[in-house]
PDB file of N, CA and C in Angstrom:
ATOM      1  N   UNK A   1     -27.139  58.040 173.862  1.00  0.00           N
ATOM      2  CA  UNK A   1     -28.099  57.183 173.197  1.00  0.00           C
ATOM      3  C   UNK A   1     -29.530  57.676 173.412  1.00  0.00           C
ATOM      4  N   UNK A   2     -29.714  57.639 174.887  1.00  0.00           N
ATOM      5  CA  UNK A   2     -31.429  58.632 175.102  1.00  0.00           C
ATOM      6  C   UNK A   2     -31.605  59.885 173.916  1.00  0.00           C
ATOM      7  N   UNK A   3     -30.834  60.478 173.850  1.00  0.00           N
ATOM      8  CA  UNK A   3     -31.095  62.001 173.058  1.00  0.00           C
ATOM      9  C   UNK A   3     -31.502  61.054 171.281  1.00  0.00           C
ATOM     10  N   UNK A   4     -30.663  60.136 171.104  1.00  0.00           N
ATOM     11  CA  UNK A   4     -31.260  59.894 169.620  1.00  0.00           C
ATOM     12  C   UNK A   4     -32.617  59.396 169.496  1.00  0.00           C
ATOM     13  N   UNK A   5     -33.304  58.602 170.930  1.00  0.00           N
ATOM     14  CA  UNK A   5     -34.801  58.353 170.673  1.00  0.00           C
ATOM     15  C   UNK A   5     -35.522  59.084 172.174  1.00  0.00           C
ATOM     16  N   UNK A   6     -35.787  60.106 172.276  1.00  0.00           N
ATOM     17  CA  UNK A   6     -35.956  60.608 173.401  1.00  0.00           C
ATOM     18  C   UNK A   6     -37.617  60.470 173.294  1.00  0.00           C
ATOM     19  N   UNK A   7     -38.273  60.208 172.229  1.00  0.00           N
ATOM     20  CA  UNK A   7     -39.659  59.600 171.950  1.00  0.00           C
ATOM     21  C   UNK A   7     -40.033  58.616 172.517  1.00  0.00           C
ATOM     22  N   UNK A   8     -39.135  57.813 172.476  1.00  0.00           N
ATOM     23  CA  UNK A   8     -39.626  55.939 172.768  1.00  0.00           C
ATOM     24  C   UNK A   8     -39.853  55.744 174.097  1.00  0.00           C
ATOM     25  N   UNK A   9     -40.745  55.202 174.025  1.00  0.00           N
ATOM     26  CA  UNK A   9     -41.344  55.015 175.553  1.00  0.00           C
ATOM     27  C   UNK A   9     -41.795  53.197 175.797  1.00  0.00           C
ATOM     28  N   UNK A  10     -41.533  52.654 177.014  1.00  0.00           N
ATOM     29  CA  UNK A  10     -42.195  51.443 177.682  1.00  0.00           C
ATOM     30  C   UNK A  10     -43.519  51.192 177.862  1.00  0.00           C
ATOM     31  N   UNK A  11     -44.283  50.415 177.187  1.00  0.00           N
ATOM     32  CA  UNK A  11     -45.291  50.029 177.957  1.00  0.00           C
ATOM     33  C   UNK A  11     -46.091  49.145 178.755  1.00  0.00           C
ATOM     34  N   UNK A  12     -45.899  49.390 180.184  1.00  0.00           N
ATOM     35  CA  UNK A  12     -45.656  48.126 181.429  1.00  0.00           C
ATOM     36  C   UNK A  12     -47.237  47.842 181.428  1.00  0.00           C
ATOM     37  N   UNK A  13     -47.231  46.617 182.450  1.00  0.00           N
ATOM     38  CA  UNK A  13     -48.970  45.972 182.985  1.00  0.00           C
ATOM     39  C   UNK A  13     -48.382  47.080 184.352  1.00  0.00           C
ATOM     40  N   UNK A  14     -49.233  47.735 184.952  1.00  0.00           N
ATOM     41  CA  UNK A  14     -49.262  48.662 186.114  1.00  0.00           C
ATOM     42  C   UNK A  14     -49.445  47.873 187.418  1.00  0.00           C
ATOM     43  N   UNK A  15     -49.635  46.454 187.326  1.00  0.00           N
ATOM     44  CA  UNK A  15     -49.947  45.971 188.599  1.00  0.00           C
ATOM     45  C   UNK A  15     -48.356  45.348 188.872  1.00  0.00           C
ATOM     46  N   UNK A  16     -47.068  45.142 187.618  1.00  0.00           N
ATOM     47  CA  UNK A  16     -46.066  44.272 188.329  1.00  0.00           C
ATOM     48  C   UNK A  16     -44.851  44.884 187.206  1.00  0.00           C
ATOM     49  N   UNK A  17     -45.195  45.934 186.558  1.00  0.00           N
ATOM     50  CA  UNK A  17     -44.033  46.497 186.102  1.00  0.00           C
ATOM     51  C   UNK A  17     -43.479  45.702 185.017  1.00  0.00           C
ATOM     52  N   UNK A  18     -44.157  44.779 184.586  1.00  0.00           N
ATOM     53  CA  UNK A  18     -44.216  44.292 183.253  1.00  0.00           C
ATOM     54  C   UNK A  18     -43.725  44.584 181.849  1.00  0.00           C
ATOM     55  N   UNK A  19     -42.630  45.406 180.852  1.00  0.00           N
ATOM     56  CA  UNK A  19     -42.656  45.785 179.709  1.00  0.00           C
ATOM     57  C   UNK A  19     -43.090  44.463 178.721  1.00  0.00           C
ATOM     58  N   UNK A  20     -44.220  44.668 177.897  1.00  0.00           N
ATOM     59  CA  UNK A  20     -44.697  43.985 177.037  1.00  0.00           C
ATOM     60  C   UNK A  20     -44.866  44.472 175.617  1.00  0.00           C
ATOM     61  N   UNK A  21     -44.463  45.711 175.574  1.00  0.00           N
ATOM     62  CA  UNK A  21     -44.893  46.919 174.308  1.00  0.00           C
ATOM     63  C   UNK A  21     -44.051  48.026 174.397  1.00  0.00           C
ATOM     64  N   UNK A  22     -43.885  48.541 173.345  1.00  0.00           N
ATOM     65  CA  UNK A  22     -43.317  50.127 173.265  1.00  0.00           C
ATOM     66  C   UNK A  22     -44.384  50.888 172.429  1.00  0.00           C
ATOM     67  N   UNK A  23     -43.916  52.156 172.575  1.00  0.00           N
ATOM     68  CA  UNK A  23     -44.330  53.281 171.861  1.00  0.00           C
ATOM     69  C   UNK A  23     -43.626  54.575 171.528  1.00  0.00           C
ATOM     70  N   UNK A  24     -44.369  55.172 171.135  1.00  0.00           N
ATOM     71  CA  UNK A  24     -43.953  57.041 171.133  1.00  0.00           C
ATOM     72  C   UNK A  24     -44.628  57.614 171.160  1.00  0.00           C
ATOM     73  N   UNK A  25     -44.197  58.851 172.272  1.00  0.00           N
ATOM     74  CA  UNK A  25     -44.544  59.916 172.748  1.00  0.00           C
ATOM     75  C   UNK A  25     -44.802  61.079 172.096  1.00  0.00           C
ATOM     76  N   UNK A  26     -45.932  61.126 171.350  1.00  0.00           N
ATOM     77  CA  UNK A  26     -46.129  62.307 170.402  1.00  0.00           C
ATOM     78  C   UNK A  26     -46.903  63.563 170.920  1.00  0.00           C
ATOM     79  N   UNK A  27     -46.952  63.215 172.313  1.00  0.00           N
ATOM     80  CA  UNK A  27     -46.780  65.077 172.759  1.00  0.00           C
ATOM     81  C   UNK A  27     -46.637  64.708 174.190  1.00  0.00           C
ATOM     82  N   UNK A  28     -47.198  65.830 174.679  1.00  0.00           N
ATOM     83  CA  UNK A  28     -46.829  65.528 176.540  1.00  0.00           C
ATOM     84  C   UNK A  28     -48.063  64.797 177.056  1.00  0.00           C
ATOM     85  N   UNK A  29     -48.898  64.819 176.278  1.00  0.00           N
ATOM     86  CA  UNK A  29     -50.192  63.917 176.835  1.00  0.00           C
ATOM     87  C   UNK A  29     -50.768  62.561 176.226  1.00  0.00           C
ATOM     88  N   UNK A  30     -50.074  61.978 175.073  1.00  0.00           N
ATOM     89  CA  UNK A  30     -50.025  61.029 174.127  1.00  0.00           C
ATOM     90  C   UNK A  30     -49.237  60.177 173.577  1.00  0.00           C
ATOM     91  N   UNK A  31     -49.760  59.229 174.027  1.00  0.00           N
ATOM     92  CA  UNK A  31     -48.648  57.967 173.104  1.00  0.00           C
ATOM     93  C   UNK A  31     -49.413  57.291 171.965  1.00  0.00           C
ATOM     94  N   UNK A  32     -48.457  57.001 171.140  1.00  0.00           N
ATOM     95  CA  UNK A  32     -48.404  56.510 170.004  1.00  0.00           C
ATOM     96  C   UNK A  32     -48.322  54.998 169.811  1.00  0.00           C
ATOM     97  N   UNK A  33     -49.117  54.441 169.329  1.00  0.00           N
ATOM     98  CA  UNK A  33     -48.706  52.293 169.819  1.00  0.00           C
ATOM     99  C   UNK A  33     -49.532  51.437 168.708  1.00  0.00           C
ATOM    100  N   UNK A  34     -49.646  50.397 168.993  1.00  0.00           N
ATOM    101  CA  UNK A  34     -50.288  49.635 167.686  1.00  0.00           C
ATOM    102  C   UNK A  34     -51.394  48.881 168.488  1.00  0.00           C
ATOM    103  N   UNK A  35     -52.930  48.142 167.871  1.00  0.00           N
ATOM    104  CA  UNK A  35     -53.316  48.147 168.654  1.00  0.00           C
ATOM    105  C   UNK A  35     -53.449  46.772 168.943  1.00  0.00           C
ATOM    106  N   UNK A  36     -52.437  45.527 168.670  1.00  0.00           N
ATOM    107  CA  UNK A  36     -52.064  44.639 169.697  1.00  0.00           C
ATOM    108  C   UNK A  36     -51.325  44.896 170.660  1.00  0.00           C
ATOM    109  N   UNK A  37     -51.015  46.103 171.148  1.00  0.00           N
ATOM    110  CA  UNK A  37     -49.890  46.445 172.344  1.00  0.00           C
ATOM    111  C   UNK A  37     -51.640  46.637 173.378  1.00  0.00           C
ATOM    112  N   UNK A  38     -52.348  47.232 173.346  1.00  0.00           N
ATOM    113  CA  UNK A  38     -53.476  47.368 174.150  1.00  0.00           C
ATOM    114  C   UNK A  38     -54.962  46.848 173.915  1.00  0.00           C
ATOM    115  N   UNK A  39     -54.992  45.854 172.828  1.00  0.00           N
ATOM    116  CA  UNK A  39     -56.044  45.014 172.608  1.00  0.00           C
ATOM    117  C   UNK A  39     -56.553  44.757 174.371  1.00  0.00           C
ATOM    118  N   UNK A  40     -57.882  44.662 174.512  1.00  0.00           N
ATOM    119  CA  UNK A  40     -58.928  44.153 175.700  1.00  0.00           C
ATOM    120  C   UNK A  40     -57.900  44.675 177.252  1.00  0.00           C
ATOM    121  N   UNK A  41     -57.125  45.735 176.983  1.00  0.00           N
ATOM    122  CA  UNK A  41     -56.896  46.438 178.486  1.00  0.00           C
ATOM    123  C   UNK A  41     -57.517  47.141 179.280  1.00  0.00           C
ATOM    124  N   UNK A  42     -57.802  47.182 180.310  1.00  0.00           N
ATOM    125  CA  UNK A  42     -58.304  48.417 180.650  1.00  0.00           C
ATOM    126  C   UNK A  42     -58.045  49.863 180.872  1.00  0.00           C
ATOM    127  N   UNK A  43     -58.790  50.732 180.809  1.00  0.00           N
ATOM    128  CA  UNK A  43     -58.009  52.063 179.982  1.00  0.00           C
ATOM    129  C   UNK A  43     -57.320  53.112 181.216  1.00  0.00           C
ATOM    130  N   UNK A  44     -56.836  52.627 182.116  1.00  0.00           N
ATOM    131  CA  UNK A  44     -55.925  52.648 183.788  1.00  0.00           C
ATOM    132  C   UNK A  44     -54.978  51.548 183.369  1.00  0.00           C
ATOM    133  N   UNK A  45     -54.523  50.311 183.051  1.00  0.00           N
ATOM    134  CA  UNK A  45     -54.165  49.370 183.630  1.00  0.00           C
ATOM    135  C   UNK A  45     -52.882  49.311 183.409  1.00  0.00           C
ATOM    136  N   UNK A  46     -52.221  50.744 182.270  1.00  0.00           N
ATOM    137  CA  UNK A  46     -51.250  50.932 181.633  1.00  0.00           C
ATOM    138  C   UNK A  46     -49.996  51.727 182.652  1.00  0.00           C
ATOM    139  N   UNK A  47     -48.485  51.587 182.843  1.00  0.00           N
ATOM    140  CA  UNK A  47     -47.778  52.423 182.992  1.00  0.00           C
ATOM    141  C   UNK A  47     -46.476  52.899 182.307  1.00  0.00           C
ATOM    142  N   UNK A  48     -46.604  54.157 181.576  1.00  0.00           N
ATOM    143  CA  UNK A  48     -45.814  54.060 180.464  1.00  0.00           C
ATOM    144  C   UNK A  48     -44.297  54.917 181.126  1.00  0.00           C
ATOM    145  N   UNK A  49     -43.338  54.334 180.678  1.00  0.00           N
ATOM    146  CA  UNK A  49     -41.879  54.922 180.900  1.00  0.00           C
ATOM    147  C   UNK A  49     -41.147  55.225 180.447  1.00  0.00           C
ATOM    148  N   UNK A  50     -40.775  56.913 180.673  1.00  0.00           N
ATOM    149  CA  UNK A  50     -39.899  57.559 179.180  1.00  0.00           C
ATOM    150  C   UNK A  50     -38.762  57.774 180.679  1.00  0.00           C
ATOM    151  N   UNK A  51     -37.572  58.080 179.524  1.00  0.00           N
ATOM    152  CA  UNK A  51     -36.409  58.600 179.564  1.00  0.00           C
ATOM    153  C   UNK A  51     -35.133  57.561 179.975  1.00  0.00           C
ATOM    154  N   UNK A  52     -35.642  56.069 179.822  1.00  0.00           N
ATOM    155  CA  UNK A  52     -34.616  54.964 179.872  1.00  0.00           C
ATOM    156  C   UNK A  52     -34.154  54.469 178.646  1.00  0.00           C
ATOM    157  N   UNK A  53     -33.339  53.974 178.698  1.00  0.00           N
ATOM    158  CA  UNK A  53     -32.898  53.225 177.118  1.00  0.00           C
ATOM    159  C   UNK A  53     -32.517  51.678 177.336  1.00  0.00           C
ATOM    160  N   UNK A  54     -32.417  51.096 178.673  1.00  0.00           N
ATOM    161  CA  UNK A  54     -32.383  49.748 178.977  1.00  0.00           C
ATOM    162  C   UNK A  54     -33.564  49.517 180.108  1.00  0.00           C
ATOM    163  N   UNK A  55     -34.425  48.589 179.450  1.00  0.00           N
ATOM    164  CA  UNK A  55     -35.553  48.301 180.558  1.00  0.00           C
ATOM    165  C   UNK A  55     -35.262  47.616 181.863  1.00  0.00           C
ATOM    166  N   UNK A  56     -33.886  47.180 181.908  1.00  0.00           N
ATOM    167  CA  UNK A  56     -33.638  46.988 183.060  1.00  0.00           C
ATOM    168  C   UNK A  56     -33.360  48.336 184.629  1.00  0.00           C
ATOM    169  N   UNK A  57     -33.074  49.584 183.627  1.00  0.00           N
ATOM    170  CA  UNK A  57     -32.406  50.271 183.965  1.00  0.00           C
ATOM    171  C   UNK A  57     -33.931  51.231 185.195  1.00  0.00           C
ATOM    172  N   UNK A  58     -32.928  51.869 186.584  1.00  0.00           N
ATOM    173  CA  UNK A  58     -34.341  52.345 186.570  1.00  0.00           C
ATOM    174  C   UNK A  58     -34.185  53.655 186.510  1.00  0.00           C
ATOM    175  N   UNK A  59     -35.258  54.573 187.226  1.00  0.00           N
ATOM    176  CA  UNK A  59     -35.511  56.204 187.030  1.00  0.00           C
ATOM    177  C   UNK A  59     -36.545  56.095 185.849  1.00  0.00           C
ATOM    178  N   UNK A  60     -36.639  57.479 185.043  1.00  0.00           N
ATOM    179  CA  UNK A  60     -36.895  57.714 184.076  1.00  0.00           C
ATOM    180  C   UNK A  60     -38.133  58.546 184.812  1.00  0.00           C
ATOM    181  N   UNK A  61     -39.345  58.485 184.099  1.00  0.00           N
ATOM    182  CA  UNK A  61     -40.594  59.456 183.846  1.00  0.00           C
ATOM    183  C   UNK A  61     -41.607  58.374 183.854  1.00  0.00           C
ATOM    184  N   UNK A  62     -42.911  57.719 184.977  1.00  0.00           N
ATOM    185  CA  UNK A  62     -43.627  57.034 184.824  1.00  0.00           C
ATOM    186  C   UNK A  62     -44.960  57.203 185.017  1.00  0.00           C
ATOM    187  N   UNK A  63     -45.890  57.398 184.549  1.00  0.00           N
ATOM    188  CA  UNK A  63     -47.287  57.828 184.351  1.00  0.00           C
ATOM    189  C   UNK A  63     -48.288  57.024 183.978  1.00  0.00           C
ATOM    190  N   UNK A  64     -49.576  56.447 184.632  1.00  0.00           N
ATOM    191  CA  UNK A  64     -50.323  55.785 183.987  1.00  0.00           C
ATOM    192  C   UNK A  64     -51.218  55.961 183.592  1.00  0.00           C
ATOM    193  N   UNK A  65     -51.615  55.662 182.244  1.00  0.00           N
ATOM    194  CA  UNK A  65     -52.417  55.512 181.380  1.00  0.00           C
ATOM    195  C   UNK A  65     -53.929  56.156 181.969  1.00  0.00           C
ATOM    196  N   UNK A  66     -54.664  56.620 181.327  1.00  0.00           N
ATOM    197  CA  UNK A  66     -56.243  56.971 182.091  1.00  0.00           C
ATOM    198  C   UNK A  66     -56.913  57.247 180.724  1.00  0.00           C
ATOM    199  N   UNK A  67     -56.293  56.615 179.919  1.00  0.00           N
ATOM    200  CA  UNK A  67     -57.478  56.119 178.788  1.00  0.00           C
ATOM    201  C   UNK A  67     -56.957  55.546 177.427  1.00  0.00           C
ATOM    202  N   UNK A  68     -57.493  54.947 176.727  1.00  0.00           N
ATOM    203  CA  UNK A  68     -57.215  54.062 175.131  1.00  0.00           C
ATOM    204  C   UNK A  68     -57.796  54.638 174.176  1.00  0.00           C
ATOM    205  N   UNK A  69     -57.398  55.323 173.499  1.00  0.00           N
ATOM    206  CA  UNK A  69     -57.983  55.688 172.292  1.00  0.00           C
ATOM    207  C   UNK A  69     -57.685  54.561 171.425  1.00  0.00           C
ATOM    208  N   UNK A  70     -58.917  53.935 170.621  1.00  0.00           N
ATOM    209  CA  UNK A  70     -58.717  52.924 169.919  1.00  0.00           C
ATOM    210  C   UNK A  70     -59.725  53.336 168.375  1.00  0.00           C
ATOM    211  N   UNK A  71     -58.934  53.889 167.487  1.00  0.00           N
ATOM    212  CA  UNK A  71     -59.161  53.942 166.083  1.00  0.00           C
ATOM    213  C   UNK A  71     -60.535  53.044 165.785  1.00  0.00           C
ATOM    214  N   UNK A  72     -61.344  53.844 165.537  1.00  0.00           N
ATOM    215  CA  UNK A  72     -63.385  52.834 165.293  1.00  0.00           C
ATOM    216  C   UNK A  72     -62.413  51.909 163.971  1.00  0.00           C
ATOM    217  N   UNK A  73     -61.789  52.144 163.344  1.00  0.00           N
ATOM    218  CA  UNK A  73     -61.680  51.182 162.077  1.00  0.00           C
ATOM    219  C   UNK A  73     -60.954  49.881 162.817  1.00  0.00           C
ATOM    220  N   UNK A  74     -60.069  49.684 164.011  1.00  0.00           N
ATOM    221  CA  UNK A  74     -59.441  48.909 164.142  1.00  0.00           C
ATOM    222  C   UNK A  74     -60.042  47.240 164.151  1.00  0.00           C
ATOM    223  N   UNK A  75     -59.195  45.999 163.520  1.00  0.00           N
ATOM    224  CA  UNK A  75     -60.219  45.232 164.081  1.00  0.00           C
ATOM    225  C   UNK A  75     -59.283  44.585 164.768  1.00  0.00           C
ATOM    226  N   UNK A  76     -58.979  43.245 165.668  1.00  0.00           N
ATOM    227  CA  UNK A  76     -57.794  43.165 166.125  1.00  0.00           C
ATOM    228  C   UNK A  76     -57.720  41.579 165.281  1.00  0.00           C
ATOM    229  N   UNK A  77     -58.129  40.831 164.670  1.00  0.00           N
ATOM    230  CA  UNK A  77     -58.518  39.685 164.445  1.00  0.00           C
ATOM    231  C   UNK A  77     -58.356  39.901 162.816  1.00  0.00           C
ATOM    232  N   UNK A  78     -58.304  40.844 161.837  1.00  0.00           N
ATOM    233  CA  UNK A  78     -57.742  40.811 160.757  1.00  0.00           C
ATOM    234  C   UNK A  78     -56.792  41.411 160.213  1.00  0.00           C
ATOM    235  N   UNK A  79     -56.792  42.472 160.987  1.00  0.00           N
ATOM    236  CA  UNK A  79     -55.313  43.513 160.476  1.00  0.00           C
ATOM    237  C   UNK A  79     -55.878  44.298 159.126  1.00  0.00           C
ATOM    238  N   UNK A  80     -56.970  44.437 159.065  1.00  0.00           N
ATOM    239  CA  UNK A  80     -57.434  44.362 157.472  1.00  0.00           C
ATOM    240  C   UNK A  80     -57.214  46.768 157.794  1.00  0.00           C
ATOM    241  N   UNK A  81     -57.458  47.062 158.895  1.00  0.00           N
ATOM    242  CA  UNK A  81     -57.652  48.560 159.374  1.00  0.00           C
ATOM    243  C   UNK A  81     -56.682  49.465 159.567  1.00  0.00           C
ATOM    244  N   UNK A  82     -56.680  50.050 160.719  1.00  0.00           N
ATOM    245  CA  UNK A  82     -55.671  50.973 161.372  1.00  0.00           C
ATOM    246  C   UNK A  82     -55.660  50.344 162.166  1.00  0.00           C
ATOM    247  N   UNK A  83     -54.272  50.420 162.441  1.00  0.00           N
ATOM    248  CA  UNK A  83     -53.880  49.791 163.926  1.00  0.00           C
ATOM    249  C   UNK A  83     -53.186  50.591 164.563  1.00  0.00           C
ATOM    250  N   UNK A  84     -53.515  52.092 164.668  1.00  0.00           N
ATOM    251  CA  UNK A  84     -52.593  53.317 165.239  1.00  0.00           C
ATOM    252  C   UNK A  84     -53.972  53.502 166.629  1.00  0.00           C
ATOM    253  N   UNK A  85     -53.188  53.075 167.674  1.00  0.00           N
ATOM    254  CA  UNK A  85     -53.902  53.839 168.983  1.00  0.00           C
ATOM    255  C   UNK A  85     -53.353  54.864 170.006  1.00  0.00           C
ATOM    256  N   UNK A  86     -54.195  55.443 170.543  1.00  0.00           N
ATOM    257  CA  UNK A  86     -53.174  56.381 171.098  1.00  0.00           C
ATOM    258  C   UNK A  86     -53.512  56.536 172.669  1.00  0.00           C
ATOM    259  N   UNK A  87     -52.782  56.371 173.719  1.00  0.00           N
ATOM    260  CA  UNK A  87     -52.459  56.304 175.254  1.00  0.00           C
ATOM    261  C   UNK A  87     -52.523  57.556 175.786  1.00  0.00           C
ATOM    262  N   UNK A  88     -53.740  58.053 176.454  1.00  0.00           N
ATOM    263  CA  UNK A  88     -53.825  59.611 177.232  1.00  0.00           C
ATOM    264  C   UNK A  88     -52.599  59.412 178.450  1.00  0.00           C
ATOM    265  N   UNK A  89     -52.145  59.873 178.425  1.00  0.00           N
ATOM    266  CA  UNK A  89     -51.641  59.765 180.069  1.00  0.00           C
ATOM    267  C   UNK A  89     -51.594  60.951 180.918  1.00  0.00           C
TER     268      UNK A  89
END
């Protein structure tokens, strides 16, 4: 099952291991997300987790976040923009 989305990744609150969001991993330094998954976070506060396929499950690959790229068009309050942001890790 991992090998058919080996992209998809978790995205936890870093202080309690939280999954609240997903994404994808569109290279080794970038995630891919929408931007109610990281509306008003801080751009640390993220820890993202590849290589599981049940969030219960553990192991995998975990790295946190050290910045938000947030699209200048986005707005979060109309949807009217882009809502593509992207997660340095």
């Amino acid at each position: 099952m991992l090998r058919e989305v080996p992209y998809q990744v978790s995205i936890r609150a870093w202080r309690n291991d939280f999954h609240f969001c997903g994404g994808a991993l569109i290279s080794p330094q970038f995630i891919l997300t929408t931007g109610n998954c990281v509306y008003q976070r801080a751009r640390n506060s993220l820890n993202i987790v590849a290589g599981i396929i049940h969030l219960s499950a553990s192991g995998g690959v975990s790295r946190r976040s050290n910045e938000i790229i947030v699209h200048p068009r986005f707005d979060y309050y109309t949807h009217e923009w882009v809502e593509v942001i992207l997660i340095a890790i």
